[in-house]
C-alpha atoms as a PDB file:
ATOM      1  CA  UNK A   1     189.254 210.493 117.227  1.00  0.00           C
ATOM      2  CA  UNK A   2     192.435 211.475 118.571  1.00  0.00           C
ATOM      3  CA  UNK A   3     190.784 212.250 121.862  1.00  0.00           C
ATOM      4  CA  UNK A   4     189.943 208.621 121.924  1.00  0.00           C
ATOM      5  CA  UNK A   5     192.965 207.492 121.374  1.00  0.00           C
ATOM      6  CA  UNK A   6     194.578 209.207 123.886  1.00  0.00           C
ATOM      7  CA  UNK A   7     191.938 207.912 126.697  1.00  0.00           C
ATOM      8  CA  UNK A   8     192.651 204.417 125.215  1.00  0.00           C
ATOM      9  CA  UNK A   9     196.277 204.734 125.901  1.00  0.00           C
ATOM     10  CA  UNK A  10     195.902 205.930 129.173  1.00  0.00           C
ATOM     11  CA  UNK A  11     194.042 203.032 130.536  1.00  0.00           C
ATOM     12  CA  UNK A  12     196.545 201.220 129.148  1.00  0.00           C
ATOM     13  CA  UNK A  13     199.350 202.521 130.937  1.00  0.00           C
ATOM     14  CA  UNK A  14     197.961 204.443 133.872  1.00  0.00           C
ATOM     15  CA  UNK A  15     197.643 201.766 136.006  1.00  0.00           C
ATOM     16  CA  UNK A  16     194.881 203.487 138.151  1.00  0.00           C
ATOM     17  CA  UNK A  17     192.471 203.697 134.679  1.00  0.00           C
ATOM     18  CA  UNK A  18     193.553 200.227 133.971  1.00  0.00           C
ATOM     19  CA  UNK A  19     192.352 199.663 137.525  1.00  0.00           C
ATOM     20  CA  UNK A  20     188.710 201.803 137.038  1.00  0.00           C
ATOM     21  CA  UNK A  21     188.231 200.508 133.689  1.00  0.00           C
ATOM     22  CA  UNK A  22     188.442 196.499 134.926  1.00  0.00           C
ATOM     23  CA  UNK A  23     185.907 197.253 137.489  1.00  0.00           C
ATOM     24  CA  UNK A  24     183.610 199.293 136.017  1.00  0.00           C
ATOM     25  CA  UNK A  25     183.489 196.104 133.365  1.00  0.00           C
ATOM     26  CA  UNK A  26     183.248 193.852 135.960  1.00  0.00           C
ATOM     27  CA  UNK A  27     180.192 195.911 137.871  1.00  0.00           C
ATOM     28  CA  UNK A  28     178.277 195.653 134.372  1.00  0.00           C
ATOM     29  CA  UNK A  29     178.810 191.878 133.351  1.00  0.00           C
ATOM     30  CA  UNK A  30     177.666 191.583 137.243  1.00  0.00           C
ATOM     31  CA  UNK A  31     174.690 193.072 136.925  1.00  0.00           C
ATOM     32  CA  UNK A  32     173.891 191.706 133.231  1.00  0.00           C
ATOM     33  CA  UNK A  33     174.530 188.253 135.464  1.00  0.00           C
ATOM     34  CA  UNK A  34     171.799 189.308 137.950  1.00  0.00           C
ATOM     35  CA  UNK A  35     169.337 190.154 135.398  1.00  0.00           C
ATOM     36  CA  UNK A  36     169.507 186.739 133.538  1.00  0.00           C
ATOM     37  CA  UNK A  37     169.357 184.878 137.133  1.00  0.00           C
ATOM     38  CA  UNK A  38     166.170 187.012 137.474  1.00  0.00           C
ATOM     39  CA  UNK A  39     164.783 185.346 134.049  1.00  0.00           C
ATOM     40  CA  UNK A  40     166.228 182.322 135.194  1.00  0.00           C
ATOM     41  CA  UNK A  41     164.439 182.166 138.404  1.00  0.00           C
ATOM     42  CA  UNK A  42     161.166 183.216 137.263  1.00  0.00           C
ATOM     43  CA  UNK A  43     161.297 180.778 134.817  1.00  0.00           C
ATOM     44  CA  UNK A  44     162.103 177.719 137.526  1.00  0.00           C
ATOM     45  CA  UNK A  45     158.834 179.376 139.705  1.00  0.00           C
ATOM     46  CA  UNK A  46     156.757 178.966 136.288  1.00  0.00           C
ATOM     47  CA  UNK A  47     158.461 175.459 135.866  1.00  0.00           C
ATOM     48  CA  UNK A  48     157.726 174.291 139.484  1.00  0.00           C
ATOM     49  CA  UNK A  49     154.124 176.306 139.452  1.00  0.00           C
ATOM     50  CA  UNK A  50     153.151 174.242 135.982  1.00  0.00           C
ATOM     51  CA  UNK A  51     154.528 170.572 137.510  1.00  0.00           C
ATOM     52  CA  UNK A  52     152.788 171.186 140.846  1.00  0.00           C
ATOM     53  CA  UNK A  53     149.280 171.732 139.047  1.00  0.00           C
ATOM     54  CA  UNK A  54     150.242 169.023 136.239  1.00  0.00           C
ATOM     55  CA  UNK A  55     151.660 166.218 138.503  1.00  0.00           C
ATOM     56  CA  UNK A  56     149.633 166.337 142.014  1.00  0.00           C
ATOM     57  CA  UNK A  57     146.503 166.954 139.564  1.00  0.00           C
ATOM     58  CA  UNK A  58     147.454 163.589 138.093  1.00  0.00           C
ATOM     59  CA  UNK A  59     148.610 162.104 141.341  1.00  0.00           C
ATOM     60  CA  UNK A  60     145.433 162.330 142.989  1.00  0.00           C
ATOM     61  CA  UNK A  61     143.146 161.562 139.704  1.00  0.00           C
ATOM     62  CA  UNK A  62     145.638 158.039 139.474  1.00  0.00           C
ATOM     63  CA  UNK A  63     146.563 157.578 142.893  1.00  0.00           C
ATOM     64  CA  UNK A  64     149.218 155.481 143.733  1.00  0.00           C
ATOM     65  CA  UNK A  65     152.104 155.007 146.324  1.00  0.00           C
ATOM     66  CA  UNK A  66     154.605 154.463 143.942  1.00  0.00           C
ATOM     67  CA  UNK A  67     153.521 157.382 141.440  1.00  0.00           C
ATOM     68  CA  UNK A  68     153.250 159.596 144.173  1.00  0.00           C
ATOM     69  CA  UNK A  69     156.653 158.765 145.403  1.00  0.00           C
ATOM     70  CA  UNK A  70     158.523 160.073 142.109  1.00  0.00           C
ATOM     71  CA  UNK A  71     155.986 163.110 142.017  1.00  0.00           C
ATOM     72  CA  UNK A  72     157.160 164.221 145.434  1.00  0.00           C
ATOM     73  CA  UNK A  73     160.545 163.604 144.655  1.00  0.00           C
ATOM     74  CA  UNK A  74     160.091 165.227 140.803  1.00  0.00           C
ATOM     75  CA  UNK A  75     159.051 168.424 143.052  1.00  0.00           C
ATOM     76  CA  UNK A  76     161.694 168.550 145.694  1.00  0.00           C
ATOM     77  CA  UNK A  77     164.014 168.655 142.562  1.00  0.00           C
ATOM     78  CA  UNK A  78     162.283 171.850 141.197  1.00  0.00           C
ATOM     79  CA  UNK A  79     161.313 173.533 144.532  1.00  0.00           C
ATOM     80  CA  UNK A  80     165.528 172.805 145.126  1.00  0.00           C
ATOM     81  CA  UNK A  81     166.083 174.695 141.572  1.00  0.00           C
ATOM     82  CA  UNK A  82     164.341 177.670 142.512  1.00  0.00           C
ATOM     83  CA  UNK A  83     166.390 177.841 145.478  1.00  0.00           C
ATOM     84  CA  UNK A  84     169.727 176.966 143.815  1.00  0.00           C
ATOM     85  CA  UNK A  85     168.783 179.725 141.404  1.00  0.00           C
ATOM     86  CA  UNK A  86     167.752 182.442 144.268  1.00  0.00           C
ATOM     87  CA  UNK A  87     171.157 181.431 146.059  1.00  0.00           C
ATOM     88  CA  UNK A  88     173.296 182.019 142.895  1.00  0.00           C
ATOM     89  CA  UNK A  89     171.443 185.489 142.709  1.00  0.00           C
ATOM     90  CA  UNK A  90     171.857 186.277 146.028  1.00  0.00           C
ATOM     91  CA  UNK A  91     175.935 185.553 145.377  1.00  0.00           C
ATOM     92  CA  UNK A  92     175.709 187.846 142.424  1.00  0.00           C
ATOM     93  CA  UNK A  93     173.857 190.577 144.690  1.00  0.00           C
ATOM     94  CA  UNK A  94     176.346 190.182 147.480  1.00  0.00           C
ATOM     95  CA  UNK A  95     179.542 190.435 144.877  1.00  0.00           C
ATOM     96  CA  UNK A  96     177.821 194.019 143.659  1.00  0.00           C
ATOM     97  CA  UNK A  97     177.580 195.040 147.200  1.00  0.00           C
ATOM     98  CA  UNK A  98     181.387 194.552 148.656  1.00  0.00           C
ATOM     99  CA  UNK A  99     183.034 193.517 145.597  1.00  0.00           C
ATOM    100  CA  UNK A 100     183.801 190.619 147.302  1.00  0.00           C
ATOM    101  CA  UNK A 101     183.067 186.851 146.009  1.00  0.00           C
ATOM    102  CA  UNK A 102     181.704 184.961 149.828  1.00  0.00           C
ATOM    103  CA  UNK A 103     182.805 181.547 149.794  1.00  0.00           C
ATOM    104  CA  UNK A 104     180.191 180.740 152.401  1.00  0.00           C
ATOM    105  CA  UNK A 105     177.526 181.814 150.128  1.00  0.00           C
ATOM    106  CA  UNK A 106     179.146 179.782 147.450  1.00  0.00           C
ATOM    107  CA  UNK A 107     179.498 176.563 149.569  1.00  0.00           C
ATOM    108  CA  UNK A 108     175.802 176.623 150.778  1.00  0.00           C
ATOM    109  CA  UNK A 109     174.643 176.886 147.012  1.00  0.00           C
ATOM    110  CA  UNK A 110     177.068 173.911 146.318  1.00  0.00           C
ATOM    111  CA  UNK A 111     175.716 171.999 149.663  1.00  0.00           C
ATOM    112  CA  UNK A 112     172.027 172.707 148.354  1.00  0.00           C
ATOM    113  CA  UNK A 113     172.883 171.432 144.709  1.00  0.00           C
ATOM    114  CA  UNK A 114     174.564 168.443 145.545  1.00  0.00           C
ATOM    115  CA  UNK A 115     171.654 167.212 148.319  1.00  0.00           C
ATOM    116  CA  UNK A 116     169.336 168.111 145.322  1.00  0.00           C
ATOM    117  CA  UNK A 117     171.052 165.729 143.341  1.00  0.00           C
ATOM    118  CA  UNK A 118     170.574 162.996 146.295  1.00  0.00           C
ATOM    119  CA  UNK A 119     167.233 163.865 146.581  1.00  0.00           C
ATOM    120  CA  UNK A 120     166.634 162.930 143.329  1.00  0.00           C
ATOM    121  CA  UNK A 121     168.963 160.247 142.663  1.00  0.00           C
ATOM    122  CA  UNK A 122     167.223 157.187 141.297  1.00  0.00           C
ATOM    123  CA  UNK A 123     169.551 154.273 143.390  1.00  0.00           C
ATOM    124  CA  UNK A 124     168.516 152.041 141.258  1.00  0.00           C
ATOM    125  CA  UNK A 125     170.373 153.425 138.385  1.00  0.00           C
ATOM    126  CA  UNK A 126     173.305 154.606 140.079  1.00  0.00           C
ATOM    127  CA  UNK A 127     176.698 152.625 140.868  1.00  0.00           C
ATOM    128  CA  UNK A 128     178.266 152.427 144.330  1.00  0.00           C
ATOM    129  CA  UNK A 129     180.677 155.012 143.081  1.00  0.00           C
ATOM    130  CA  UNK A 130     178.246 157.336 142.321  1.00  0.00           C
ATOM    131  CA  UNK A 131     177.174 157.089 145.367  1.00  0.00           C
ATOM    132  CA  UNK A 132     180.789 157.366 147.134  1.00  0.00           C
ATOM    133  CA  UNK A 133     181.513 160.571 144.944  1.00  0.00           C
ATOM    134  CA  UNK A 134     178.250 162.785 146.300  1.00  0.00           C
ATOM    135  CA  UNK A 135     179.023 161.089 149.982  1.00  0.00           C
ATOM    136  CA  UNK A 136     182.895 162.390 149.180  1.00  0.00           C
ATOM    137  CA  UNK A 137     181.427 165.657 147.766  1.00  0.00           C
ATOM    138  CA  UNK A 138     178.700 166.264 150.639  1.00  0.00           C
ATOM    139  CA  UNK A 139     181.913 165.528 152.993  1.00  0.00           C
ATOM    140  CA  UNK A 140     184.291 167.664 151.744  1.00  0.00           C
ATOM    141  CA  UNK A 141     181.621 170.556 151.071  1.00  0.00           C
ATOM    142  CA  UNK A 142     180.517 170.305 154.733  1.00  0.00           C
ATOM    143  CA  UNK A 143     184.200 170.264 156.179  1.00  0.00           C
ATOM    144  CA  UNK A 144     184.758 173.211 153.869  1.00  0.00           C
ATOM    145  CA  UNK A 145     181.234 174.661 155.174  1.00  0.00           C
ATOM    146  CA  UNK A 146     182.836 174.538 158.823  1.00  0.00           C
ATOM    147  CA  UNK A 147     186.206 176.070 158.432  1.00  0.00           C
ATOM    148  CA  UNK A 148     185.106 179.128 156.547  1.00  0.00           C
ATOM    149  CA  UNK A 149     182.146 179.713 158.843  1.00  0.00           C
ATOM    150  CA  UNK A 150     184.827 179.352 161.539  1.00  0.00           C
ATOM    151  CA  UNK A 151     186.757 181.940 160.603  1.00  0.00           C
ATOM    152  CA  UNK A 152     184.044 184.138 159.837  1.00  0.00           C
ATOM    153  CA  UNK A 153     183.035 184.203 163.188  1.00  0.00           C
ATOM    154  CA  UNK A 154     186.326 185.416 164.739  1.00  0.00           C
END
């Protein structure tokens, strides 16, 4: 017990086992993080897998235009979750790697979740300023894209 004690102390003041101890922590709760976007994403393929078979089933026993419209646009959402979902993975992944957070990686998975949005935004129900804050959001995300891939390149 003593033993323990001792250790305890010195990560807390050893600032090199302070140091260790943060990242070892911060390499598990990573890859507890990749492991539920795992589950998450195979649950979004089973989601998207299920609506494909329910919906264009339907579609083309009832067909349509205007059912079919909203089914296609029902399924863009999805397909874009299963992407959103692979992207934040992928951002986990790359963290583990170089122990680095890549803002580029984080702006594309904000670009793709915001045009997801769009895509299946129902204008109908949506105000002007709704509308202003995603063109604001797609604006500033894009700008943002830009820069950092600028100065990646150099």
């Amino acid at each position: 017990m003593l033993r323990i004690f001792r250790r305890f102390m010195a990560v807390l003041t050893e600032d090199e086992k302070f140091l260790e101890t943060i990242e070892a922590i911060e390499g598990v709760v990573s890859k507890i993080l990749s492991i539920g976007m795992i589950f998450v994403t195979f649950i979004a393929i089973a989601h998207l897998s299920y609506a494909l078979i329910e919906k264009l089933l339907l579609t083309i026993e009832r067909p349509s235009n205007d059912n079919f419209n909203t089914t296609l646009f029902e399924l863009f959402g999805l397909f874009l979750n299963v992407l959103i979902a692979l992207e934040i993975l992928e951002n986990i992944t790359a963290y583990l790697r170089k122990h680095v957070i890549q803002v580029e990686l984080v702006i594309v998975t904000s670009l793709i979740a915001v045009a997801r949005k769009i895509i299946i935004l129902d204008l109908e129900k949506k105000s002007s300023s709704d509308l202003i804050a995603m063109a604001v959001a797609v604006f500033s995300l894009s700008i943002g894209y830009a820069i950092v891939r600028s100065m990646n390149r150099k």
